[in-house]
Protein backbone atom coordinates (compact mmCIF):
# COMPACT_ATOMS: atom_id res chain seq x y z
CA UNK A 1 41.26 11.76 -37.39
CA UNK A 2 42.91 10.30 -34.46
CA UNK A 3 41.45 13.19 -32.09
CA UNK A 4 37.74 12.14 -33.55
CA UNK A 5 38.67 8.67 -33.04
CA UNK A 6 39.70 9.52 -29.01
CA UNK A 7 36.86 12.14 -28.39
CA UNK A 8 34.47 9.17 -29.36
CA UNK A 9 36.11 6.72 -27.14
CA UNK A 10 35.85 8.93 -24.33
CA UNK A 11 32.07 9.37 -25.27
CA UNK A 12 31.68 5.78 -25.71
CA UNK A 13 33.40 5.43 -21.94
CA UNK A 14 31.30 7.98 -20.40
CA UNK A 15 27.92 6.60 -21.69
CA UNK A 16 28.84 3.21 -20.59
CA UNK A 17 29.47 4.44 -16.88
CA UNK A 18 26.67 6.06 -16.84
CA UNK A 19 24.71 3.17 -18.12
CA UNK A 20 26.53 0.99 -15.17
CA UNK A 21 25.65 3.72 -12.71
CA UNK A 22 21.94 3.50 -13.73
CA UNK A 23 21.42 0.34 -13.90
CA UNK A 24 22.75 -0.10 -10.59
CA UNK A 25 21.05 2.25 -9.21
CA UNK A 26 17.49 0.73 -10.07
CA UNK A 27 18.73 -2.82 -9.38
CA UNK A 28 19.40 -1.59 -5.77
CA UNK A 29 16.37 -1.69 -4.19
CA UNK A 30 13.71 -3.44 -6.49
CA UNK A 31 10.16 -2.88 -6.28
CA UNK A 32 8.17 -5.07 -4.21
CA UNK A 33 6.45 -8.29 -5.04
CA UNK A 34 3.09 -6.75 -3.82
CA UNK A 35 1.57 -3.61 -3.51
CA UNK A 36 1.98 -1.16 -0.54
CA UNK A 37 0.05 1.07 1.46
CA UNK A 38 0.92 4.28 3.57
CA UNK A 39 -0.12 6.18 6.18
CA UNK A 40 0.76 9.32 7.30
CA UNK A 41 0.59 11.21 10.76
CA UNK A 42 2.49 14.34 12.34
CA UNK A 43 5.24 13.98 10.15
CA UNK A 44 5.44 10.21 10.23
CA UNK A 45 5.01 8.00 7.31
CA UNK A 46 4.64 4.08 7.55
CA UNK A 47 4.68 1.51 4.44
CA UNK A 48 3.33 -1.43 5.15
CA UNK A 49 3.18 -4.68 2.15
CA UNK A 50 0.09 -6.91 2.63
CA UNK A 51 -0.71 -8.84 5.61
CA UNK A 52 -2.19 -11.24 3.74
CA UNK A 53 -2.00 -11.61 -0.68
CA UNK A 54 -4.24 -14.62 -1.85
CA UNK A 55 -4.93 -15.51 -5.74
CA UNK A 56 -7.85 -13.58 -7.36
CA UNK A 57 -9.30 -16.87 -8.40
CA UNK A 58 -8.57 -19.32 -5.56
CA UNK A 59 -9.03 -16.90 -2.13
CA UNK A 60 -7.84 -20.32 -0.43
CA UNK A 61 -4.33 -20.08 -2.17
CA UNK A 62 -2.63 -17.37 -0.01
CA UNK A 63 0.61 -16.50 1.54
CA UNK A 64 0.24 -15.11 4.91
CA UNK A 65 3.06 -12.47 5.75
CA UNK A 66 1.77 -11.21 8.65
CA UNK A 67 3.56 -7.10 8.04
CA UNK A 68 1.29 -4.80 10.03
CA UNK A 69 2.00 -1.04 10.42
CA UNK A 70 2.43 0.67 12.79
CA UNK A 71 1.83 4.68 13.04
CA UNK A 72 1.80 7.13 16.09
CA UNK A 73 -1.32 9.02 16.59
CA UNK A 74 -2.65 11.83 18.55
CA UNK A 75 -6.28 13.04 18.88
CA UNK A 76 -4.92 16.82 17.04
CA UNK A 77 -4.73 14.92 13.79
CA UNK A 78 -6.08 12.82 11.45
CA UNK A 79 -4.41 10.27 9.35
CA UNK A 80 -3.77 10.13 5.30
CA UNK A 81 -4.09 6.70 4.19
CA UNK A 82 -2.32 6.19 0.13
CA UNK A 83 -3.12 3.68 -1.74
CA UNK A 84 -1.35 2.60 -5.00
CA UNK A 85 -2.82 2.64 -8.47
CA UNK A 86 -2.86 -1.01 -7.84
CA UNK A 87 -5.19 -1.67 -5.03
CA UNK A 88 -7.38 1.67 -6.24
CA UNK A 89 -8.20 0.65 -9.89
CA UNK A 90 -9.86 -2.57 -8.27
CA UNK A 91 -12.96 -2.20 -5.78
CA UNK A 92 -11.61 -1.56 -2.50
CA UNK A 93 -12.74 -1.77 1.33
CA UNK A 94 -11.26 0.33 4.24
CA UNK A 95 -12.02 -0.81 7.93
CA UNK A 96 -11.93 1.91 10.13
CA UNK A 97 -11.30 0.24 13.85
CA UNK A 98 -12.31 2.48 16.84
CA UNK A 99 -12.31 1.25 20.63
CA UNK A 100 -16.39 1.34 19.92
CA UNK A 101 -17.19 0.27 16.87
CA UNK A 102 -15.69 -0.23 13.21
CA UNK A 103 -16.72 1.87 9.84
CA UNK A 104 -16.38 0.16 7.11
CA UNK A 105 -16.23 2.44 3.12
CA UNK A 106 -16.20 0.68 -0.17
CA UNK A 107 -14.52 3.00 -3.04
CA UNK A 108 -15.17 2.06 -7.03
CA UNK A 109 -12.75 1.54 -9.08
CA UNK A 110 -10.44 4.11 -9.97
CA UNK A 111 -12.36 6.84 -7.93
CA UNK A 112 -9.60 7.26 -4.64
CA UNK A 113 -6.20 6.40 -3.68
CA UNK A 114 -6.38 8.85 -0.40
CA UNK A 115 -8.36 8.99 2.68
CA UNK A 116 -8.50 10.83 5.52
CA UNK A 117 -9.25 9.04 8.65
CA UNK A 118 -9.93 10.87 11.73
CA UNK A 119 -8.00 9.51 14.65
CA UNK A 120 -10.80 10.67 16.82
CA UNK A 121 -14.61 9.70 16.29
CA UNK A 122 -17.03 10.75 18.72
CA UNK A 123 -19.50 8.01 18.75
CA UNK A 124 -16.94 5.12 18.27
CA UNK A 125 -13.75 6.72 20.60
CA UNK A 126 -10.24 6.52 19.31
CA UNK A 127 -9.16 5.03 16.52
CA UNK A 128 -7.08 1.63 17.00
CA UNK A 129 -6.15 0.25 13.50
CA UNK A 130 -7.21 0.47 9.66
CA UNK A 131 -7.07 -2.30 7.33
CA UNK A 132 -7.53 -1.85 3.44
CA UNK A 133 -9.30 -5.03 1.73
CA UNK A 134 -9.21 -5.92 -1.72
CA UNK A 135 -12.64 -7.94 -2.52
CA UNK A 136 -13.70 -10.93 -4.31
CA UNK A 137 -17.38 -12.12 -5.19
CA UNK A 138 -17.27 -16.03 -4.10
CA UNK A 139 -20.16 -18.29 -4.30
CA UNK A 140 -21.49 -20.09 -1.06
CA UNK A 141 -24.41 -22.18 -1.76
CA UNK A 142 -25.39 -20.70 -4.41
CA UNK A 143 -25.20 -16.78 -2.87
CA UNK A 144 -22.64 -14.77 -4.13
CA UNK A 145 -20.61 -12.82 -1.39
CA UNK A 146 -17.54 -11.08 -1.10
CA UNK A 147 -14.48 -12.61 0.37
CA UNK A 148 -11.51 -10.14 1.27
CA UNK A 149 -8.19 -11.81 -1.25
CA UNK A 150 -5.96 -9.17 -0.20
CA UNK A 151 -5.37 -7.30 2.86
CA UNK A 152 -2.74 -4.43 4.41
CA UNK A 153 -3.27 -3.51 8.27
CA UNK A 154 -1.41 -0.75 10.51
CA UNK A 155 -2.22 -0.54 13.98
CA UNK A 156 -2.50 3.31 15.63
CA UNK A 157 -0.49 3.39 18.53
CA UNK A 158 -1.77 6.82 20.89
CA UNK A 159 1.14 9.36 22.25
């Protein structure tokens, strides 16, 4: 009896350490507030949170952090842009900023959460910077248009 009585103390003991341990461990380093986006280049990744996150309702109530990426480039590769479940299972917008000119995509809901973007385009030169945009419908005097209430930037810098 007293040998059960220790063997499940030392269970109880080892369970509760390992609880500890785990919690710990995904108390460390909590998710963040907002969604992220990544890109990805010759082995280099870069998260970047929002530039700017206003509410869905009110695109006038924002917080402006001002986090741009930043990602090293080269004309032998193209970048992979990620998006999170988040931003993809809403319309999105992805600006695609060359030294001649900008391409702009809209993606449905649900339908994407990578891109390739070539860091070369040969109408429109090199590519300088991508933003991602998550849309809102607004009305302006009466005409509805779509006003960006979210937005994540990273900057190409060329090697």
């Amino acid at each position: 009896m007293k040998r059960a009585l220790a063997a499940l103390a030392v269970v109880v003991l080892v369970v509760s350490v390992a609880t500890g341990v785990l919690i710990w461990r995904l108390t460390r380093d909590p998710a963040p507030k907002y969604p992220e986006i990544s890109a990805y280049s010759h082995g280099k990744t870069t998260k970047v949170g929002p530039y700017r996150y206003c509410q869905v309702l009110n695109p006038t109530d924002c917080e402006v952090f001002g986090d741009q990426g930043e990602l090293r480039v080269t004309t032998r590769g193209p970048v992979q842009l990620s998006v999170p479940p988040a931003i993809s299972k809403a319309p999105w917008v992805l600006l695609r900023q060359y030294e001649d000119g900008d391409i702009v995509e809209e993606f449905r809901p649900g339908s994407r959460l990578a891109v390739t973007v070539p860091t070369m385009d040969p109408h429109r030169g090199r590519l300088t910077g991508i933003a991602v945009f998550l849309p809102t419908l607004v009305s302006v005097d009466g005409t509805e248009m779509p006003v960006p209430h979210a937005e994540w930037t990273v900057r190409t810098v060329w090697q």
